[in-house]
PDB file of N, CA and C in Angstrom:
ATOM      1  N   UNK A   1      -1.323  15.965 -30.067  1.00  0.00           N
ATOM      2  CA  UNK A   1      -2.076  17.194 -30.222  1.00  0.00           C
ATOM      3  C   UNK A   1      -1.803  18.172 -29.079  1.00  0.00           C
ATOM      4  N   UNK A   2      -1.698  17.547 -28.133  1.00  0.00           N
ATOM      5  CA  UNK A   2      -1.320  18.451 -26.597  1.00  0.00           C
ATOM      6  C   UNK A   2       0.229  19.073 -27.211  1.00  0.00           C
ATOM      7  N   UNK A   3       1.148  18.386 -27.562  1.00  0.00           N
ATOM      8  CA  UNK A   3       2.577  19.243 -27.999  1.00  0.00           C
ATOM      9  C   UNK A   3       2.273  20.313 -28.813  1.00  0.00           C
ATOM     10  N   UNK A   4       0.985  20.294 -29.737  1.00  0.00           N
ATOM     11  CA  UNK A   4       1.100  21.554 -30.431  1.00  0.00           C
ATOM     12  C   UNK A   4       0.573  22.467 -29.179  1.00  0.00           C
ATOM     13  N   UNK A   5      -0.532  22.809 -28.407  1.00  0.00           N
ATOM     14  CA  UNK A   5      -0.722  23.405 -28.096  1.00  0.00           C
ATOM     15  C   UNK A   5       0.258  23.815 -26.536  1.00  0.00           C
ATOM     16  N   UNK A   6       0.935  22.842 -26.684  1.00  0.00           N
ATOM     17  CA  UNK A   6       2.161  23.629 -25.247  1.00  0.00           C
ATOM     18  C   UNK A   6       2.974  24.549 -26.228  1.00  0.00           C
ATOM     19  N   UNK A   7       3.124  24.349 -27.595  1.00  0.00           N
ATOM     20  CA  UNK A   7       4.277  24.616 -28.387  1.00  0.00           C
ATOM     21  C   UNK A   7       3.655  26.594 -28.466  1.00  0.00           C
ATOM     22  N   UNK A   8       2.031  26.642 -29.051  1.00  0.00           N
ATOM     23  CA  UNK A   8       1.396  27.589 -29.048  1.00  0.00           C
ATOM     24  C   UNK A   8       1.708  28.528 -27.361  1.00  0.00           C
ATOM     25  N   UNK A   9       1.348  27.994 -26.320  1.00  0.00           N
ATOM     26  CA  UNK A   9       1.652  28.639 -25.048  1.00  0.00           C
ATOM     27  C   UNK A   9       2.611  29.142 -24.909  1.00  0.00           C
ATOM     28  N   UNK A  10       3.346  28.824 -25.414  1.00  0.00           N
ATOM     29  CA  UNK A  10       5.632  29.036 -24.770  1.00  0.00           C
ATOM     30  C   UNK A  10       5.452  29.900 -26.157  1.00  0.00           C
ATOM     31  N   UNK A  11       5.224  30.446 -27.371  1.00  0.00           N
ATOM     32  CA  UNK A  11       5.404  30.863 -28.358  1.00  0.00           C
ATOM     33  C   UNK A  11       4.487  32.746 -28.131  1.00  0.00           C
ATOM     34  N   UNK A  12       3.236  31.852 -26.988  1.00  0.00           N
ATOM     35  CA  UNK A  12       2.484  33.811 -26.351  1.00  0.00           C
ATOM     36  C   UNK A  12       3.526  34.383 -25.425  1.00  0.00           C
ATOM     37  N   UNK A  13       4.212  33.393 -24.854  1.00  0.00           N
ATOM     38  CA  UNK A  13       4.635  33.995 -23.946  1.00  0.00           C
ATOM     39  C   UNK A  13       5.996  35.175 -23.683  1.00  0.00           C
ATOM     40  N   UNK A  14       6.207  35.300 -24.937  1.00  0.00           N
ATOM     41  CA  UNK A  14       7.526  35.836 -25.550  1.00  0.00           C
ATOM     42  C   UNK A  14       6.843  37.767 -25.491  1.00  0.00           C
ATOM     43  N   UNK A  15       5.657  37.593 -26.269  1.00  0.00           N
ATOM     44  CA  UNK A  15       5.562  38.836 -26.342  1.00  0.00           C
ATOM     45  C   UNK A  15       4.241  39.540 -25.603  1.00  0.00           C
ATOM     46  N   UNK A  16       4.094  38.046 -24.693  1.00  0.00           N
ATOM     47  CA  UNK A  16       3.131  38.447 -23.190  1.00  0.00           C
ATOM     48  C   UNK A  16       4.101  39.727 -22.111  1.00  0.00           C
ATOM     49  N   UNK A  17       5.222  38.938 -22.431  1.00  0.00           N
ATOM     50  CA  UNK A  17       6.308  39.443 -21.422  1.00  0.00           C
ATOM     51  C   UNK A  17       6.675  40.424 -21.769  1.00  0.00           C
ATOM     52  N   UNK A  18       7.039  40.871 -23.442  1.00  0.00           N
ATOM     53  CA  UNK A  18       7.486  42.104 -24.012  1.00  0.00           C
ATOM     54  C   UNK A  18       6.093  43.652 -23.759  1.00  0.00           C
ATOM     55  N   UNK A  19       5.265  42.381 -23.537  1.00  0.00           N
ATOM     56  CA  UNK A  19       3.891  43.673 -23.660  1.00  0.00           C
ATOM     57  C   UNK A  19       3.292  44.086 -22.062  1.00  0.00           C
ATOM     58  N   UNK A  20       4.122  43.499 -21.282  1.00  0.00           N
ATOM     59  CA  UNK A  20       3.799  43.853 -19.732  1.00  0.00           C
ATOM     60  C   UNK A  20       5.035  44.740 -19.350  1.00  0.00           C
ATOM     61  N   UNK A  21       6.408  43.870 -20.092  1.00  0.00           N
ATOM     62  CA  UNK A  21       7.401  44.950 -19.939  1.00  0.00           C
ATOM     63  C   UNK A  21       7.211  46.668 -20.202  1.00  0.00           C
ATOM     64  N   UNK A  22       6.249  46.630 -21.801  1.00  0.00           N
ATOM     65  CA  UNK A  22       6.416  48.059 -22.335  1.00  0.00           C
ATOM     66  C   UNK A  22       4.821  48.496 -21.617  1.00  0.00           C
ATOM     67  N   UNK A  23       4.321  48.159 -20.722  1.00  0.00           N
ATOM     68  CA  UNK A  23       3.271  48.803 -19.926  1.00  0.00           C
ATOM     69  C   UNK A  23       4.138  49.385 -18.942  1.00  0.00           C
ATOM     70  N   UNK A  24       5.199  48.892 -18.327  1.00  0.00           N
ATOM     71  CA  UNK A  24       5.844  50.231 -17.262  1.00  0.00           C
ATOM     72  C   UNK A  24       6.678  51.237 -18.038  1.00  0.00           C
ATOM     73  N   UNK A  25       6.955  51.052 -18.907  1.00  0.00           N
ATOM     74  CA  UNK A  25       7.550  52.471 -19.210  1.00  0.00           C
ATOM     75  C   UNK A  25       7.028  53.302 -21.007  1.00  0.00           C
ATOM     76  N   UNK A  26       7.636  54.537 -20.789  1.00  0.00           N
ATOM     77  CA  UNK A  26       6.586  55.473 -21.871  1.00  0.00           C
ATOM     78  C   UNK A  26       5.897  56.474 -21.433  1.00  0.00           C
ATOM     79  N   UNK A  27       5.134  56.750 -22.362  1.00  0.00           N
ATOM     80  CA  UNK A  27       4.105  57.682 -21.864  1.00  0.00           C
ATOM     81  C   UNK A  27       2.770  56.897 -21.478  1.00  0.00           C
ATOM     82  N   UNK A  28       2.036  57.945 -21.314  1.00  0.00           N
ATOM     83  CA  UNK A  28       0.317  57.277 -21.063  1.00  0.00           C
ATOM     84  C   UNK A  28       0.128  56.489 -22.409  1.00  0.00           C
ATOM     85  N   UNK A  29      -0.175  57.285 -23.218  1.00  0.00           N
ATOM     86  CA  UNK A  29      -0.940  56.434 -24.226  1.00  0.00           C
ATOM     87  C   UNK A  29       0.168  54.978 -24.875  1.00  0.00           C
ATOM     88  N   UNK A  30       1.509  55.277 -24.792  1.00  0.00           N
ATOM     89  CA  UNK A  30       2.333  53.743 -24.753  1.00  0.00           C
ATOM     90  C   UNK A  30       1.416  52.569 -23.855  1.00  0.00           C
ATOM     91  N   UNK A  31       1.758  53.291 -22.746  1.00  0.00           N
ATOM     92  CA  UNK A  31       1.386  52.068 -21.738  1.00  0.00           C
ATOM     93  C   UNK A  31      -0.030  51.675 -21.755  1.00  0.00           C
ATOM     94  N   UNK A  32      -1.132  52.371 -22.134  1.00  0.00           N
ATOM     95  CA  UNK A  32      -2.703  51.868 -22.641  1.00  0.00           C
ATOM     96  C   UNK A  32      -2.629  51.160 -23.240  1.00  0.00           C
ATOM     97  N   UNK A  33      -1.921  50.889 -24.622  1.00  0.00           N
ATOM     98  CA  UNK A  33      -1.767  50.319 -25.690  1.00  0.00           C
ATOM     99  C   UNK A  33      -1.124  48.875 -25.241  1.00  0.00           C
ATOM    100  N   UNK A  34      -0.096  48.942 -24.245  1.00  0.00           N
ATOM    101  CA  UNK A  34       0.685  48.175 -23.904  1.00  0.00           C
ATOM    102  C   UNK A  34      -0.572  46.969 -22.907  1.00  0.00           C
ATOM    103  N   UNK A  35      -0.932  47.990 -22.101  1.00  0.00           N
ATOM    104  CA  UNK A  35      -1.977  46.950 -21.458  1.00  0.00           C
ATOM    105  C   UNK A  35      -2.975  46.708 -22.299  1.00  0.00           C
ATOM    106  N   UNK A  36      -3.468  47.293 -22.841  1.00  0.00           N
ATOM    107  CA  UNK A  36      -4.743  46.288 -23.629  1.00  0.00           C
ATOM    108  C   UNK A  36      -4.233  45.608 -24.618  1.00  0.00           C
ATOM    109  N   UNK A  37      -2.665  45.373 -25.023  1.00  0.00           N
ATOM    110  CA  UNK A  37      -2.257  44.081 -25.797  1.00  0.00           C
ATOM    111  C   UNK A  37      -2.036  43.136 -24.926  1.00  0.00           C
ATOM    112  N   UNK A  38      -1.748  43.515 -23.624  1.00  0.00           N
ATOM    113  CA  UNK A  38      -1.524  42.297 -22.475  1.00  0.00           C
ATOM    114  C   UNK A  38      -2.291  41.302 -22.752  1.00  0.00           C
ATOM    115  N   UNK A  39      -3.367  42.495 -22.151  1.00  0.00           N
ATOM    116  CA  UNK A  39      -4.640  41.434 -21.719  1.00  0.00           C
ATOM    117  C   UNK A  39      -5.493  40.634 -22.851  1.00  0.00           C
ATOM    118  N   UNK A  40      -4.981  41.351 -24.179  1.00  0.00           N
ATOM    119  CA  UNK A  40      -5.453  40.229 -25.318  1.00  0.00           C
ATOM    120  C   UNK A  40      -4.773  39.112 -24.805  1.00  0.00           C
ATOM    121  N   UNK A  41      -3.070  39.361 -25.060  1.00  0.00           N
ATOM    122  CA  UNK A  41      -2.384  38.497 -25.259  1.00  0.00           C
ATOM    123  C   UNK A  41      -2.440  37.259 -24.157  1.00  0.00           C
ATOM    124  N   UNK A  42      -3.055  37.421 -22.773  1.00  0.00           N
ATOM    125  CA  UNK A  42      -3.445  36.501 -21.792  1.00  0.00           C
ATOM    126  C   UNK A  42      -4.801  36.315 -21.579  1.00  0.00           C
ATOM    127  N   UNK A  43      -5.524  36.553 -22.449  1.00  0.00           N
ATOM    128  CA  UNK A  43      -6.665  35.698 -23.202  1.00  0.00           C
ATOM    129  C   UNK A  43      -6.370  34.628 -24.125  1.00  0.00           C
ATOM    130  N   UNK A  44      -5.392  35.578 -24.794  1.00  0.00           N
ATOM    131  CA  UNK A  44      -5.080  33.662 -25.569  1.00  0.00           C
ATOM    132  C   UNK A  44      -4.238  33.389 -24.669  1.00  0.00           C
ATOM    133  N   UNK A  45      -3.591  33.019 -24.145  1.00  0.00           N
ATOM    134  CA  UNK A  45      -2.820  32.485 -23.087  1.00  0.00           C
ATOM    135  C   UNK A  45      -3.588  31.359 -22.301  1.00  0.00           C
ATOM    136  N   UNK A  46      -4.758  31.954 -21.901  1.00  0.00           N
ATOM    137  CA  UNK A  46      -5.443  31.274 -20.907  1.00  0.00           C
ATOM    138  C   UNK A  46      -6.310  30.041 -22.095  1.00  0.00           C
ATOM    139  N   UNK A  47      -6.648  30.956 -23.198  1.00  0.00           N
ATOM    140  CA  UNK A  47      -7.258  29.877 -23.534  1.00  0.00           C
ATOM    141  C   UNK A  47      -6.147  28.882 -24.068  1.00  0.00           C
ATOM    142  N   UNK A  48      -5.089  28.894 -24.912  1.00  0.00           N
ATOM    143  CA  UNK A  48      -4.176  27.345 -24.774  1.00  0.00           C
ATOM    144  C   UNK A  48      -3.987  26.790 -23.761  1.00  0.00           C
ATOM    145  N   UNK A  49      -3.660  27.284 -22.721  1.00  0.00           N
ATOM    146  CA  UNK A  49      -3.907  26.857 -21.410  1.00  0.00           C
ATOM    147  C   UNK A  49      -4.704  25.795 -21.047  1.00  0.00           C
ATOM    148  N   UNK A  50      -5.978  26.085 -21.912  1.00  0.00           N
ATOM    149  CA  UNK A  50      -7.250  25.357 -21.230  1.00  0.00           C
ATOM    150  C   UNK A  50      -7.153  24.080 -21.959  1.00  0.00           C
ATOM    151  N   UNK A  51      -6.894  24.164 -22.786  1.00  0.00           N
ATOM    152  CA  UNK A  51      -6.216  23.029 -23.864  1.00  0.00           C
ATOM    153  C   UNK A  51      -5.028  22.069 -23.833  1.00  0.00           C
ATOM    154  N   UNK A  52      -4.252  22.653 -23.243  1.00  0.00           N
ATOM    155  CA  UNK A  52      -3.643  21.948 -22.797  1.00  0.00           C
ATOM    156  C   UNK A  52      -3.742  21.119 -21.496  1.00  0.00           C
ATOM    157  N   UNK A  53      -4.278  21.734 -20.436  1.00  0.00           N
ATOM    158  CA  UNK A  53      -4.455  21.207 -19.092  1.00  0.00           C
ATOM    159  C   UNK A  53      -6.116  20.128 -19.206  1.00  0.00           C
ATOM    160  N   UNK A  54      -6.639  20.906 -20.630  1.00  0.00           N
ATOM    161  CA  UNK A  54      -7.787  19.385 -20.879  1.00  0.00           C
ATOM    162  C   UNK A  54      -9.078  19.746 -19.429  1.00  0.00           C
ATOM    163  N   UNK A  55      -9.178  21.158 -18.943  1.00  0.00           N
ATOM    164  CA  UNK A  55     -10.413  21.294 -17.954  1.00  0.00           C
ATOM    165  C   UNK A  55     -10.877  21.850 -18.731  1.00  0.00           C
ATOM    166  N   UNK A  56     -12.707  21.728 -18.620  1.00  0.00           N
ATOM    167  CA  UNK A  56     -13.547  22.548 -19.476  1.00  0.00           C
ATOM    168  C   UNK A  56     -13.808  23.744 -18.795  1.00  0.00           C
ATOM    169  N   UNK A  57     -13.736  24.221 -17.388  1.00  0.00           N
ATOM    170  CA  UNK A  57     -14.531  24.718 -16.517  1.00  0.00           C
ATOM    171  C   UNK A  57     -13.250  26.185 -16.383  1.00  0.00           C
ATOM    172  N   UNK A  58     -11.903  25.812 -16.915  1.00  0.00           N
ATOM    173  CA  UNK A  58     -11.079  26.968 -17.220  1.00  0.00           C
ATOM    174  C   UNK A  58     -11.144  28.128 -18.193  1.00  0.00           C
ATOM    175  N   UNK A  59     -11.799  27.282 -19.099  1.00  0.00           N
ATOM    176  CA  UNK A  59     -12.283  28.488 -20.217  1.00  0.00           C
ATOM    177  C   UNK A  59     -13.239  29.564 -19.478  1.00  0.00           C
ATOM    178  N   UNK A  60     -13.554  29.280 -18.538  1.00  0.00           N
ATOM    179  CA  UNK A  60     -14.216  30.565 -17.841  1.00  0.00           C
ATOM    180  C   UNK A  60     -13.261  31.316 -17.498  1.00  0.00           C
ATOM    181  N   UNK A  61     -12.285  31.882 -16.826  1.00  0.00           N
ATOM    182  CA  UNK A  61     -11.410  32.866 -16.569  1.00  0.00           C
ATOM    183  C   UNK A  61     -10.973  33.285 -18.385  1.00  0.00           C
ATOM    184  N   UNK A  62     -10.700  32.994 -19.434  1.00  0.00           N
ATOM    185  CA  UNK A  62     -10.704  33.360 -20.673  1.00  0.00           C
ATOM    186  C   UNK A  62     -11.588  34.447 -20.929  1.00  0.00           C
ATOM    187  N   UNK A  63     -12.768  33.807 -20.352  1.00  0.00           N
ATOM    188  CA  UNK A  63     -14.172  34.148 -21.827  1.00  0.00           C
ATOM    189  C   UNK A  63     -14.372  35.427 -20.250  1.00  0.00           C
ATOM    190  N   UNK A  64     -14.018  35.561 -19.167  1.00  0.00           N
ATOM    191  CA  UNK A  64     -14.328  36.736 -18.061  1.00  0.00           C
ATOM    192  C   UNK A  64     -13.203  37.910 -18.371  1.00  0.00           C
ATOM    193  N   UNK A  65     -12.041  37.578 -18.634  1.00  0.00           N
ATOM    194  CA  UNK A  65     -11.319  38.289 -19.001  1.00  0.00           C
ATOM    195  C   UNK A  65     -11.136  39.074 -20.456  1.00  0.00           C
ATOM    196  N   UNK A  66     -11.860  38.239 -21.169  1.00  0.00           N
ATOM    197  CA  UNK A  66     -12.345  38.728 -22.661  1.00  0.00           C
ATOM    198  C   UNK A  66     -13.562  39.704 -22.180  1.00  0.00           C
ATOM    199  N   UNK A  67     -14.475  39.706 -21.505  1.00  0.00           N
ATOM    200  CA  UNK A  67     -15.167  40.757 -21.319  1.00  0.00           C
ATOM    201  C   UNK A  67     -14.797  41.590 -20.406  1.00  0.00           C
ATOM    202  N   UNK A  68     -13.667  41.450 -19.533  1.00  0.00           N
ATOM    203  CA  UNK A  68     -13.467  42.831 -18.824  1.00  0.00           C
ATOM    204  C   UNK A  68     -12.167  43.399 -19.224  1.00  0.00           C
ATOM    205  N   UNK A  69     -11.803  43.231 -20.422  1.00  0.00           N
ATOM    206  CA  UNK A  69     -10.544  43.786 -21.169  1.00  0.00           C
ATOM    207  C   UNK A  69     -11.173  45.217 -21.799  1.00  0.00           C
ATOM    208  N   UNK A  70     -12.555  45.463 -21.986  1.00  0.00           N
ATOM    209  CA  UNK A  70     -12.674  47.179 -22.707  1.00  0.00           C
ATOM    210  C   UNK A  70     -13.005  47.785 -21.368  1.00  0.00           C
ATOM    211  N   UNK A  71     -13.994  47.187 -20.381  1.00  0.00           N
ATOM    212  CA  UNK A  71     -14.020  48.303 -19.266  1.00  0.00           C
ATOM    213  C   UNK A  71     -12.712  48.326 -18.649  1.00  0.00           C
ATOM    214  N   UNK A  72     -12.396  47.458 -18.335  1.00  0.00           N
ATOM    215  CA  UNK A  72     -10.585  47.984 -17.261  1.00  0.00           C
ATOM    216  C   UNK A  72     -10.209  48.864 -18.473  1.00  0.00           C
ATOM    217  N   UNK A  73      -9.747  48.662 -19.821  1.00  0.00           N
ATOM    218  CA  UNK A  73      -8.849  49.649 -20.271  1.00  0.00           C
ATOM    219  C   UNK A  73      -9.256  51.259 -20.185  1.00  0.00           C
ATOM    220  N   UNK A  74     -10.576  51.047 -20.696  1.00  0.00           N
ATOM    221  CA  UNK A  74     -11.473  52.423 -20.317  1.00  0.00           C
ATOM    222  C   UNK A  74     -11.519  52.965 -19.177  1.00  0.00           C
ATOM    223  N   UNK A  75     -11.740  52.279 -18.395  1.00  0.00           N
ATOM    224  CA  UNK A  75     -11.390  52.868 -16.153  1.00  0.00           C
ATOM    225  C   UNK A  75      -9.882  53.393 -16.673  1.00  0.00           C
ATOM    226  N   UNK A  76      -8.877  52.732 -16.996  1.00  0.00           N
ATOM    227  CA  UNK A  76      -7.363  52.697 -17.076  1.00  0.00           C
ATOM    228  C   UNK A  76      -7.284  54.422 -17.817  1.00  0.00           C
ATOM    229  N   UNK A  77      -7.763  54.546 -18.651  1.00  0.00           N
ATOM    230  CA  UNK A  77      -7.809  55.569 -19.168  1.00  0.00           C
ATOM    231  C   UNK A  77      -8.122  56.923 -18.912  1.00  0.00           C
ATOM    232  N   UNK A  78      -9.742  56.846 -18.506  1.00  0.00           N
ATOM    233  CA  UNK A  78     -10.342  57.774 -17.636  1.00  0.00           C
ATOM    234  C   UNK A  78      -9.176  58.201 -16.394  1.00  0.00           C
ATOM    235  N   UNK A  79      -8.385  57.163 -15.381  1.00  0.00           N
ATOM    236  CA  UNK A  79      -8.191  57.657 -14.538  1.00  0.00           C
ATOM    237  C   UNK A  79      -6.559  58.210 -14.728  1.00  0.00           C
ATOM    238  N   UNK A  80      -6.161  57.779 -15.977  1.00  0.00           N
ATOM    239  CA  UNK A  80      -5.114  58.723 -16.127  1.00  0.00           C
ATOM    240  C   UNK A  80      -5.596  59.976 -16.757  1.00  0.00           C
ATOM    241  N   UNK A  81      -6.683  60.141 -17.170  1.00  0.00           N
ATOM    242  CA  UNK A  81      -6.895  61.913 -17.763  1.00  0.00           C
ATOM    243  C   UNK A  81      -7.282  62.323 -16.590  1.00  0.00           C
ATOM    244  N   UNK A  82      -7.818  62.130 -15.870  1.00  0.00           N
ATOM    245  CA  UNK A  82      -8.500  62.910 -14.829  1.00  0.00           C
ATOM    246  C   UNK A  82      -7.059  63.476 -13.190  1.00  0.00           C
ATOM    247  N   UNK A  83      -6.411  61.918 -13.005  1.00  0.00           N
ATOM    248  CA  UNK A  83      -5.591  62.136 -11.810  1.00  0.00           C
ATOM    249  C   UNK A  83      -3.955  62.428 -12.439  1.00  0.00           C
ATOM    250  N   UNK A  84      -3.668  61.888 -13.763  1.00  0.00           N
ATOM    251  CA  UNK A  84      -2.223  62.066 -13.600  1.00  0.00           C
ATOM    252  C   UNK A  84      -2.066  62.994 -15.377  1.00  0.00           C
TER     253      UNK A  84
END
């Protein structure tokens, strides 16, 4: 059961990488888009993670990062209309 979920991890990580890549370049609203697929995409990350490594006490960085994925993008936002 652990092989499926390493198999799931190595399978986010393809377009974890494609979606941090397309956060540096573009315009503003590319790269918003780009980061708030990140940070989905390393929510699930973290949570196979947690599954695989078998700690219960990891699903906390998941379930913290699942709630600060709309305010960061929103700060992220605000401070590109306002400074750049």
């Amino acid at each position: 059961m652990i092989a499926a979920w390493t198999v799931a991890t190595l399978a986010l990580l393809a377009p974890f990488a494609l979606a941090v890549f397309a956060a540096g370049r573009g315009d503003a609203g590319h790269r918003l888009v780009a980061i708030a697929l990140a940070s989905s995409l390393a929510t699930f990350l973290f949570v196979t993670l947690d599954f695989v490594i078998d700690q219960a006490s990891s699903i906390d960085l998941a379930l913290a990062l699942a709630l600060l994925i709309l305010p960061g993008t929103l700060l992220f936002a605000l401070f590109e209309e306002r400074w750049l």
